[in-house]
PDB file of N, CA and C in Angstrom:
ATOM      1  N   UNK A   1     164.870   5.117  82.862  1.00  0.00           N
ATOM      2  CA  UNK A   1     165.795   6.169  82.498  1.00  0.00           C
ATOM      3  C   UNK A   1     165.036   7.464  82.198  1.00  0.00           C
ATOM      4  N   UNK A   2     163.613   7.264  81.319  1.00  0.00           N
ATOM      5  CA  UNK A   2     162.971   8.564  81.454  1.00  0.00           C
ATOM      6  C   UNK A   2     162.624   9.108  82.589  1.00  0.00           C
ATOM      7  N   UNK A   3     162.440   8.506  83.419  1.00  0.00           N
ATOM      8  CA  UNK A   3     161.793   8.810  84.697  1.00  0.00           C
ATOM      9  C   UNK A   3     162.656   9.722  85.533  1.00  0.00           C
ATOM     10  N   UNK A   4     163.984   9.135  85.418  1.00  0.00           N
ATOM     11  CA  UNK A   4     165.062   9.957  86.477  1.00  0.00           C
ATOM     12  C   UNK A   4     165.098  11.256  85.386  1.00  0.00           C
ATOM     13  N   UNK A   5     164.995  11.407  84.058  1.00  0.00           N
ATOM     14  CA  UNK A   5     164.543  12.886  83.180  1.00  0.00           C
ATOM     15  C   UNK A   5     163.978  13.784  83.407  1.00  0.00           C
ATOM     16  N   UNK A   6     162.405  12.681  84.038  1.00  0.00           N
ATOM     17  CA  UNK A   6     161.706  14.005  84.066  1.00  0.00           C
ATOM     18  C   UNK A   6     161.288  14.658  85.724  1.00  0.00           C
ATOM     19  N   UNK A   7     162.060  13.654  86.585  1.00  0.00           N
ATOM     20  CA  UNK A   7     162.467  14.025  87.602  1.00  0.00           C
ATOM     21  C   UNK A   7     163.718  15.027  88.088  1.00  0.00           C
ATOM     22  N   UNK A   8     164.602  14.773  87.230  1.00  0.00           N
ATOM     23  CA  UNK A   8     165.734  16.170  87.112  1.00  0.00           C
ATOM     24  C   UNK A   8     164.650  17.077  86.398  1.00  0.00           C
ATOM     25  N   UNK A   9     164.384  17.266  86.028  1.00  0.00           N
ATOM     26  CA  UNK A   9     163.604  18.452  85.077  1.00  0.00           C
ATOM     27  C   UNK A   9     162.630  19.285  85.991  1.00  0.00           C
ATOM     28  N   UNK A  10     161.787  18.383  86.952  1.00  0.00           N
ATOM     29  CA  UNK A  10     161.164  18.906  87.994  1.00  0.00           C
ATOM     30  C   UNK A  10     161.649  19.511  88.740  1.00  0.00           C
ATOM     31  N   UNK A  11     162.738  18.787  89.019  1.00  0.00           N
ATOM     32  CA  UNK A  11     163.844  19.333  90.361  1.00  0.00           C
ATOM     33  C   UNK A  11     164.157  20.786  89.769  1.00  0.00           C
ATOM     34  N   UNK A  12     164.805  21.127  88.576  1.00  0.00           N
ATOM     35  CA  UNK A  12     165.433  22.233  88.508  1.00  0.00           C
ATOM     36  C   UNK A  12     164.295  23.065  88.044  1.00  0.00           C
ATOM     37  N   UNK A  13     163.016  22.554  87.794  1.00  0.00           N
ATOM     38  CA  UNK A  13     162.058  23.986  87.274  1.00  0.00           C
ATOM     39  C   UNK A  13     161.801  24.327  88.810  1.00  0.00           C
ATOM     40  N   UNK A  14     161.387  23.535  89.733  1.00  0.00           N
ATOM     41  CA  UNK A  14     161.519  23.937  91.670  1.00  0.00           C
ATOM     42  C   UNK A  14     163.261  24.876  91.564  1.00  0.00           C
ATOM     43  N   UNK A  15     164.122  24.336  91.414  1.00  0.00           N
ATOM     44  CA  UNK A  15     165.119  25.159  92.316  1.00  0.00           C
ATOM     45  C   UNK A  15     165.193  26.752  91.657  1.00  0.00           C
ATOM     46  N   UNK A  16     164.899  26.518  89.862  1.00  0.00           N
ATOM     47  CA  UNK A  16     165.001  27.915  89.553  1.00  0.00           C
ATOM     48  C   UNK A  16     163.849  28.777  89.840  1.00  0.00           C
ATOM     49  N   UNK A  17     162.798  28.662  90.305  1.00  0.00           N
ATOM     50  CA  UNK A  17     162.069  29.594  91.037  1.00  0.00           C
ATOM     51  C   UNK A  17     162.264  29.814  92.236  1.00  0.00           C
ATOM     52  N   UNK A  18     162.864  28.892  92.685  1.00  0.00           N
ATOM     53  CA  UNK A  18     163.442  30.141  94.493  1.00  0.00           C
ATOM     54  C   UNK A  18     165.223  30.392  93.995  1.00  0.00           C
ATOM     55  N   UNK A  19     165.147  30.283  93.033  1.00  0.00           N
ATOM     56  CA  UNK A  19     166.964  30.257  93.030  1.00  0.00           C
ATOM     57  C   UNK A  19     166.977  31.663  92.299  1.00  0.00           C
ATOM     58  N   UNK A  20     166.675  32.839  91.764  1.00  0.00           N
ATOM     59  CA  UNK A  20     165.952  33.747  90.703  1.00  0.00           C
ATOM     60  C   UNK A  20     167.178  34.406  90.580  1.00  0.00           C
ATOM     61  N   UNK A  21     168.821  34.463  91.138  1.00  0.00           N
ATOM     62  CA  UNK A  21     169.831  35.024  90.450  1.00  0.00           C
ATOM     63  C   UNK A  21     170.634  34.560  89.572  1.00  0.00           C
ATOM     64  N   UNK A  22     170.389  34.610  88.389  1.00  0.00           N
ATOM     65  CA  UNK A  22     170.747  33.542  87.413  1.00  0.00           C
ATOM     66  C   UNK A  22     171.825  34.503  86.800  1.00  0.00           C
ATOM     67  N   UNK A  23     172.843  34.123  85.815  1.00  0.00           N
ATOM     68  CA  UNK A  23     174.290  34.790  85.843  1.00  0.00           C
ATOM     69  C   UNK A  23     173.657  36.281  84.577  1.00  0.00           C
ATOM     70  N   UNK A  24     172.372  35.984  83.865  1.00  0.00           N
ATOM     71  CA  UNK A  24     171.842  37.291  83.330  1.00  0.00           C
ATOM     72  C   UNK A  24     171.368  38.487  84.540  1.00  0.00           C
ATOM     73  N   UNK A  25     170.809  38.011  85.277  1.00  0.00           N
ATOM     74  CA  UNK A  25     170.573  39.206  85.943  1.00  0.00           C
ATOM     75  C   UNK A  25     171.690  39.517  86.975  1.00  0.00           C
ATOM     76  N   UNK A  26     172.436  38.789  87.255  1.00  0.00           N
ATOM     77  CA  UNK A  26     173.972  39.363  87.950  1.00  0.00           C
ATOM     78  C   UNK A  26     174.630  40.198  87.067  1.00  0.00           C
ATOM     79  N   UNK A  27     174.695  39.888  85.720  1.00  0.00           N
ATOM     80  CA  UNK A  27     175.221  40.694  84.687  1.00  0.00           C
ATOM     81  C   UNK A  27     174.541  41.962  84.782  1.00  0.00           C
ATOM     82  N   UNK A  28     173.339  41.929  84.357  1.00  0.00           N
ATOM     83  CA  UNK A  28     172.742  43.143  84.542  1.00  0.00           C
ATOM     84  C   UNK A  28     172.945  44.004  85.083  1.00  0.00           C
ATOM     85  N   UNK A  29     172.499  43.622  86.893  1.00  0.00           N
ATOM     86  CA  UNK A  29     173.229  44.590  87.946  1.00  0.00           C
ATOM     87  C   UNK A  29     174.769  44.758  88.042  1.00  0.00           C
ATOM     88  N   UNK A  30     175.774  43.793  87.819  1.00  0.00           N
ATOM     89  CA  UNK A  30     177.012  44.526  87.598  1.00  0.00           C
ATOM     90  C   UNK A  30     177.111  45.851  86.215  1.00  0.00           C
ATOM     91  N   UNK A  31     175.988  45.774  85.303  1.00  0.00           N
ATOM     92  CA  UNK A  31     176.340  46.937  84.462  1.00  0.00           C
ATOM     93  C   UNK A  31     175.947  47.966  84.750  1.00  0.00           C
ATOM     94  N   UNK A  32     174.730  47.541  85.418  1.00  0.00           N
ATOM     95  CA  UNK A  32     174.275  48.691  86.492  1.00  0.00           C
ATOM     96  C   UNK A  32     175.008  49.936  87.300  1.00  0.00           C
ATOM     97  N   UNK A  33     175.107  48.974  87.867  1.00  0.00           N
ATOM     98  CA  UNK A  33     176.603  49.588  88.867  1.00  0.00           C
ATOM     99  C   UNK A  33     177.805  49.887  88.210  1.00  0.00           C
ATOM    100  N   UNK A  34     178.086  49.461  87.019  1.00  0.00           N
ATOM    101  CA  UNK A  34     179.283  50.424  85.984  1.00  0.00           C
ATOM    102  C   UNK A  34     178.631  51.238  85.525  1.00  0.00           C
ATOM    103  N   UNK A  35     177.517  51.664  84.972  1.00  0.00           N
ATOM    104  CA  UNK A  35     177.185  52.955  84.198  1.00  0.00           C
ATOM    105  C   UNK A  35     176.969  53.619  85.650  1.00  0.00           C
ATOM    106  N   UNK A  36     176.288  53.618  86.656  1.00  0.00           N
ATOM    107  CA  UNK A  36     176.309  54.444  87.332  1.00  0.00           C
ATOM    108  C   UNK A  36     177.497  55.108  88.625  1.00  0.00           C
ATOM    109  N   UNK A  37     178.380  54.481  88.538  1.00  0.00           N
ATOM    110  CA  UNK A  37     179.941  54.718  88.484  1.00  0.00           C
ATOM    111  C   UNK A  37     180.446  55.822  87.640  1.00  0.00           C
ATOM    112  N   UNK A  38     179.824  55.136  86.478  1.00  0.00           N
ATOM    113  CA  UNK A  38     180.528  56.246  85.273  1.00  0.00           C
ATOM    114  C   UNK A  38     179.976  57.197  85.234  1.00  0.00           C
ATOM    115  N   UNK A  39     178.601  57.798  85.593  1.00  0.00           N
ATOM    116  CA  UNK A  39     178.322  58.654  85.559  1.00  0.00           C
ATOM    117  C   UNK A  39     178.620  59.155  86.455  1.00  0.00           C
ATOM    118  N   UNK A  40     178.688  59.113  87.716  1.00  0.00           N
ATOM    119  CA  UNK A  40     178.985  59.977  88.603  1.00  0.00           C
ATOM    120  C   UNK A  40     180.308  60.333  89.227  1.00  0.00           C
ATOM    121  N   UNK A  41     180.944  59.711  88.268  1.00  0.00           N
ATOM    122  CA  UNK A  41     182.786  59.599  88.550  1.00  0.00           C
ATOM    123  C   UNK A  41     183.015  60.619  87.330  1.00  0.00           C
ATOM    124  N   UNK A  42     182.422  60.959  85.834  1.00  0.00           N
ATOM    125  CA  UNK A  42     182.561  61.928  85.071  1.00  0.00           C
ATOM    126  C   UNK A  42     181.863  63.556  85.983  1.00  0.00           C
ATOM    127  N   UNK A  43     181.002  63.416  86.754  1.00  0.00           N
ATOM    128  CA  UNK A  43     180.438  64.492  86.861  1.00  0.00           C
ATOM    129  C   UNK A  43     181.069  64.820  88.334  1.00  0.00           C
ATOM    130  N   UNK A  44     181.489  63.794  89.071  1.00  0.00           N
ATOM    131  CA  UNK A  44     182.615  64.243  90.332  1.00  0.00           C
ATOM    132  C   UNK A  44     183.963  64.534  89.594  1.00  0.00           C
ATOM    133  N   UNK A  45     184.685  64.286  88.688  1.00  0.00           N
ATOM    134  CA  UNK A  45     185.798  64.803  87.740  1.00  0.00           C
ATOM    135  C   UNK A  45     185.965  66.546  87.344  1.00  0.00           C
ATOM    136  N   UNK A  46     184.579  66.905  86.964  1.00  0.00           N
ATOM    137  CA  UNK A  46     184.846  67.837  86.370  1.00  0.00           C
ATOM    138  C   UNK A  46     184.217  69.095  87.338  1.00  0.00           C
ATOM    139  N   UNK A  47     183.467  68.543  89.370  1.00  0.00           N
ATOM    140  CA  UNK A  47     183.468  69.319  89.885  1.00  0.00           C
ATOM    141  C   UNK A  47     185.097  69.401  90.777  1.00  0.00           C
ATOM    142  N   UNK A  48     185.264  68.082  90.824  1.00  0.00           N
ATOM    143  CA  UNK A  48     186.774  68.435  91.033  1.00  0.00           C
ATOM    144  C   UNK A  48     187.635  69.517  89.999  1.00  0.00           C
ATOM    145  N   UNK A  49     187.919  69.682  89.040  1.00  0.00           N
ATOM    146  CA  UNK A  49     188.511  70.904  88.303  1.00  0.00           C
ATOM    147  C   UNK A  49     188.157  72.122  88.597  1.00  0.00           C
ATOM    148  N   UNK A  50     186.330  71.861  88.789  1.00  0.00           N
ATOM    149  CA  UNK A  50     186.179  73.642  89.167  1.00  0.00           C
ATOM    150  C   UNK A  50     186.803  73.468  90.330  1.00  0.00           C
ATOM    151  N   UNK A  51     186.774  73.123  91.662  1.00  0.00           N
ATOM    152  CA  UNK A  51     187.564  73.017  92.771  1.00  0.00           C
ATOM    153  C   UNK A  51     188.650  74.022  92.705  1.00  0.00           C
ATOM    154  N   UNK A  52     189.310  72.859  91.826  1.00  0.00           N
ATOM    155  CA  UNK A  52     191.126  73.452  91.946  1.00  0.00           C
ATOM    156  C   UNK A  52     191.155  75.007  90.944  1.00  0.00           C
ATOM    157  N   UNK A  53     190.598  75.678  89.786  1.00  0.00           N
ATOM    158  CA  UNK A  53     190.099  76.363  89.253  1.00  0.00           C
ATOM    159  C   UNK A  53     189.556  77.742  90.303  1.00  0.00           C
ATOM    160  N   UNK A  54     188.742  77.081  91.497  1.00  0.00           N
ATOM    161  CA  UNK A  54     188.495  78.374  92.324  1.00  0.00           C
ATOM    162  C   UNK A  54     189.672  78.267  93.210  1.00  0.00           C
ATOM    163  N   UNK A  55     190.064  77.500  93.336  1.00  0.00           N
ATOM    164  CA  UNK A  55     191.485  77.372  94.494  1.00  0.00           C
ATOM    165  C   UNK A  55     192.088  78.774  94.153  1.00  0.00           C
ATOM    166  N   UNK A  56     192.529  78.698  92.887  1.00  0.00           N
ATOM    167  CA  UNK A  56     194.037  79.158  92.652  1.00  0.00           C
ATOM    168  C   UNK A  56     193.421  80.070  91.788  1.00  0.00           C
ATOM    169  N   UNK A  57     192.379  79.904  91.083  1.00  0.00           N
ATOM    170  CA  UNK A  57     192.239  81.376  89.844  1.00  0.00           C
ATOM    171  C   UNK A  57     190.749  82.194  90.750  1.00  0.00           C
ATOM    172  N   UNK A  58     189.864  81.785  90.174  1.00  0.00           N
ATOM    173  CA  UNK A  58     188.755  82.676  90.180  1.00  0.00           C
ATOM    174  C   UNK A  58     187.612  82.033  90.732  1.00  0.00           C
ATOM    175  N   UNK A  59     186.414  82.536  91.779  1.00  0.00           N
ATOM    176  CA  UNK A  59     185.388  81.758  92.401  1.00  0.00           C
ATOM    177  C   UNK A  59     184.452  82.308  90.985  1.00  0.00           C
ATOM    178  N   UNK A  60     183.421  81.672  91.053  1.00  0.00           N
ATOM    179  CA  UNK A  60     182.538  81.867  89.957  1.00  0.00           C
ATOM    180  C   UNK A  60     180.887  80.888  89.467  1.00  0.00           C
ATOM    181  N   UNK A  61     179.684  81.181  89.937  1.00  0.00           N
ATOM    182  CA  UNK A  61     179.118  79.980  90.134  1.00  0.00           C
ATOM    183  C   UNK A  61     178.920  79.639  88.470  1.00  0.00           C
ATOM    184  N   UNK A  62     178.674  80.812  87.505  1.00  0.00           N
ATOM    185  CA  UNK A  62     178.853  80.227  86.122  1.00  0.00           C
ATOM    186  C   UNK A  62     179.548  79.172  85.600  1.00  0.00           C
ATOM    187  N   UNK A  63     180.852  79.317  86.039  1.00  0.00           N
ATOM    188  CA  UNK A  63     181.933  78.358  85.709  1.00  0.00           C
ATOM    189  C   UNK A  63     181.589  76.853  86.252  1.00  0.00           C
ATOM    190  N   UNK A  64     180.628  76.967  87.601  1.00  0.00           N
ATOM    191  CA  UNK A  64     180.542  75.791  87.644  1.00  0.00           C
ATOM    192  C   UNK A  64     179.013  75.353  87.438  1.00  0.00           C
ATOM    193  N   UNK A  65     178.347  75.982  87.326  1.00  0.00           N
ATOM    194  CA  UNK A  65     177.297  75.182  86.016  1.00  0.00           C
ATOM    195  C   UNK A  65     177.723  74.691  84.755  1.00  0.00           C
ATOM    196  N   UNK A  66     178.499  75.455  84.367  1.00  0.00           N
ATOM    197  CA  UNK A  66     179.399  74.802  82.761  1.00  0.00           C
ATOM    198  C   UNK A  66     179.631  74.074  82.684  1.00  0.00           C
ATOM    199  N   UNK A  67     180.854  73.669  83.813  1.00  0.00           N
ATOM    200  CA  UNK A  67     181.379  72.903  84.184  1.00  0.00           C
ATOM    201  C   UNK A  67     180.513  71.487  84.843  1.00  0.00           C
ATOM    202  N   UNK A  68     179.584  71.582  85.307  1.00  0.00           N
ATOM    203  CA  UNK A  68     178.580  70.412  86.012  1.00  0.00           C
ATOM    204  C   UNK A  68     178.040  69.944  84.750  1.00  0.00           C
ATOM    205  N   UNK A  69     177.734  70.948  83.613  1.00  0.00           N
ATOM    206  CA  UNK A  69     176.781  70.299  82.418  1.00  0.00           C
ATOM    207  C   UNK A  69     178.243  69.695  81.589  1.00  0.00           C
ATOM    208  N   UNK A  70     178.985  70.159  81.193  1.00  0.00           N
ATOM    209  CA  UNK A  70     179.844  69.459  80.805  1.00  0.00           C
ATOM    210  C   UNK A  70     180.244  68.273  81.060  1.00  0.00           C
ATOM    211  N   UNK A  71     179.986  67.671  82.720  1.00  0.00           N
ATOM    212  CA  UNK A  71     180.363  66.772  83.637  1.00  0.00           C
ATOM    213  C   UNK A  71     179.117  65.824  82.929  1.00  0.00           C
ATOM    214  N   UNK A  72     177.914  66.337  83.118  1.00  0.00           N
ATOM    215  CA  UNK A  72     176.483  65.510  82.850  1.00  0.00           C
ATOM    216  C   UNK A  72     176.594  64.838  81.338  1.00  0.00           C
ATOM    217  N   UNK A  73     177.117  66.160  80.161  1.00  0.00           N
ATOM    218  CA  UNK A  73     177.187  65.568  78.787  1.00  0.00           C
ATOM    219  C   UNK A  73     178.602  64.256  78.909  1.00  0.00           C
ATOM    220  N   UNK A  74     179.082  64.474  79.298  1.00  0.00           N
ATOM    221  CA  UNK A  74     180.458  63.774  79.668  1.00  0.00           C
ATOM    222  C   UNK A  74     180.025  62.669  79.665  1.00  0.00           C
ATOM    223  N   UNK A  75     179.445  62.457  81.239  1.00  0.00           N
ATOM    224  CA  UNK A  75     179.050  60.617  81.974  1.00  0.00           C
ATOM    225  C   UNK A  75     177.750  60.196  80.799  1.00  0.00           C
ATOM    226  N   UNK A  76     177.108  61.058  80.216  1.00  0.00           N
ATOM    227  CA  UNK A  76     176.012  60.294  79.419  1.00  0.00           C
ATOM    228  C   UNK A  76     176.857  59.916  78.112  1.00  0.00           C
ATOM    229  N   UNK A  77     177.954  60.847  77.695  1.00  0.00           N
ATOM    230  CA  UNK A  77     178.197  59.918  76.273  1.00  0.00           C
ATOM    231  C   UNK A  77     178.863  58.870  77.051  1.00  0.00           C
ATOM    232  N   UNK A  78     179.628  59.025  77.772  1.00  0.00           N
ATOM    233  CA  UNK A  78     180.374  57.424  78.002  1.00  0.00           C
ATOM    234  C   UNK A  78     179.459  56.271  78.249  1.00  0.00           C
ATOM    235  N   UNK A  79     178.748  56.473  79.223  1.00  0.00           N
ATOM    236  CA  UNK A  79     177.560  55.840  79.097  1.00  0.00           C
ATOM    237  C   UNK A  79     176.878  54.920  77.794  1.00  0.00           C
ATOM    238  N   UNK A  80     176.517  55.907  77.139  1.00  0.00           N
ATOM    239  CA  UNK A  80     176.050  55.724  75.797  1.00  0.00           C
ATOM    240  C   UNK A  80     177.615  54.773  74.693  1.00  0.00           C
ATOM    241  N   UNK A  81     178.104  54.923  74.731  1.00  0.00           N
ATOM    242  CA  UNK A  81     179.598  54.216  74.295  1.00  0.00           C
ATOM    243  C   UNK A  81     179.240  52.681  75.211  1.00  0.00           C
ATOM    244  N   UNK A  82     178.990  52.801  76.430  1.00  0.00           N
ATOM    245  CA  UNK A  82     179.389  51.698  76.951  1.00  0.00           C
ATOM    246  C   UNK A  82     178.496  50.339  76.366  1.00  0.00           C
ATOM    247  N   UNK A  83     177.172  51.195  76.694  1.00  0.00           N
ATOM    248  CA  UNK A  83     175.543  50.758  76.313  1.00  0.00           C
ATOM    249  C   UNK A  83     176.089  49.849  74.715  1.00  0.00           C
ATOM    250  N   UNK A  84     176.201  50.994  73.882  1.00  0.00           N
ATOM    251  CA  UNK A  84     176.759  50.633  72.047  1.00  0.00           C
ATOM    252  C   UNK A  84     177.624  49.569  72.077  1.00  0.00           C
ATOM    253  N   UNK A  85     178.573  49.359  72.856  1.00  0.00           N
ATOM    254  CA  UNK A  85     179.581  48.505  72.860  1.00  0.00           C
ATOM    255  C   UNK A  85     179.352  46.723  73.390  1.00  0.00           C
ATOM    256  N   UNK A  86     178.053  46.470  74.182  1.00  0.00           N
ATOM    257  CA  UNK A  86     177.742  45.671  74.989  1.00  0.00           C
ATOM    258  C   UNK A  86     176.601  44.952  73.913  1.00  0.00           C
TER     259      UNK A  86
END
């Protein structure tokens, strides 16, 4: 009975070295890929506004540096919220 033990035990220290996506590092990269979503979905948000902003009111490249750093402080606090929360 020990034997078939330390024969499962072998077996899975072999499969988890060629097997190396284990459900932590899937996690990982799925958060991955949400913070960097979030960031660039806050900072495509708020060049969309200048958009509609030069549409209809005023062109202006000030407005949209403001507006881009606003976008940048934006996706990093959420970011930072998400990070705190996890």
């Amino acid at each position: 009975m020990e034997e078939k033990k330390e024969k499962l035990l072998k077996k899975e220290k072999k499969s988890s070295k060629i097997f190396f996506l284990n459900k932590d590092i899937i996690h990982s990269f799925s958060l991955l890929g949400y913070i960097g979503f979030l960031l660039i979905g806050n900072i495509m948000i708020y060049v969309g506004i200048y958009k509609i902003i030069e549409k209809f009111l005023i062109k202006s490249a000030l407005l949209f540096v403001i507006l881009l750093i606003v976008g940048i402080f934006s996706g990093f606090y959420s970011v930072y919220r998400v990070i705190m929360k996890k």
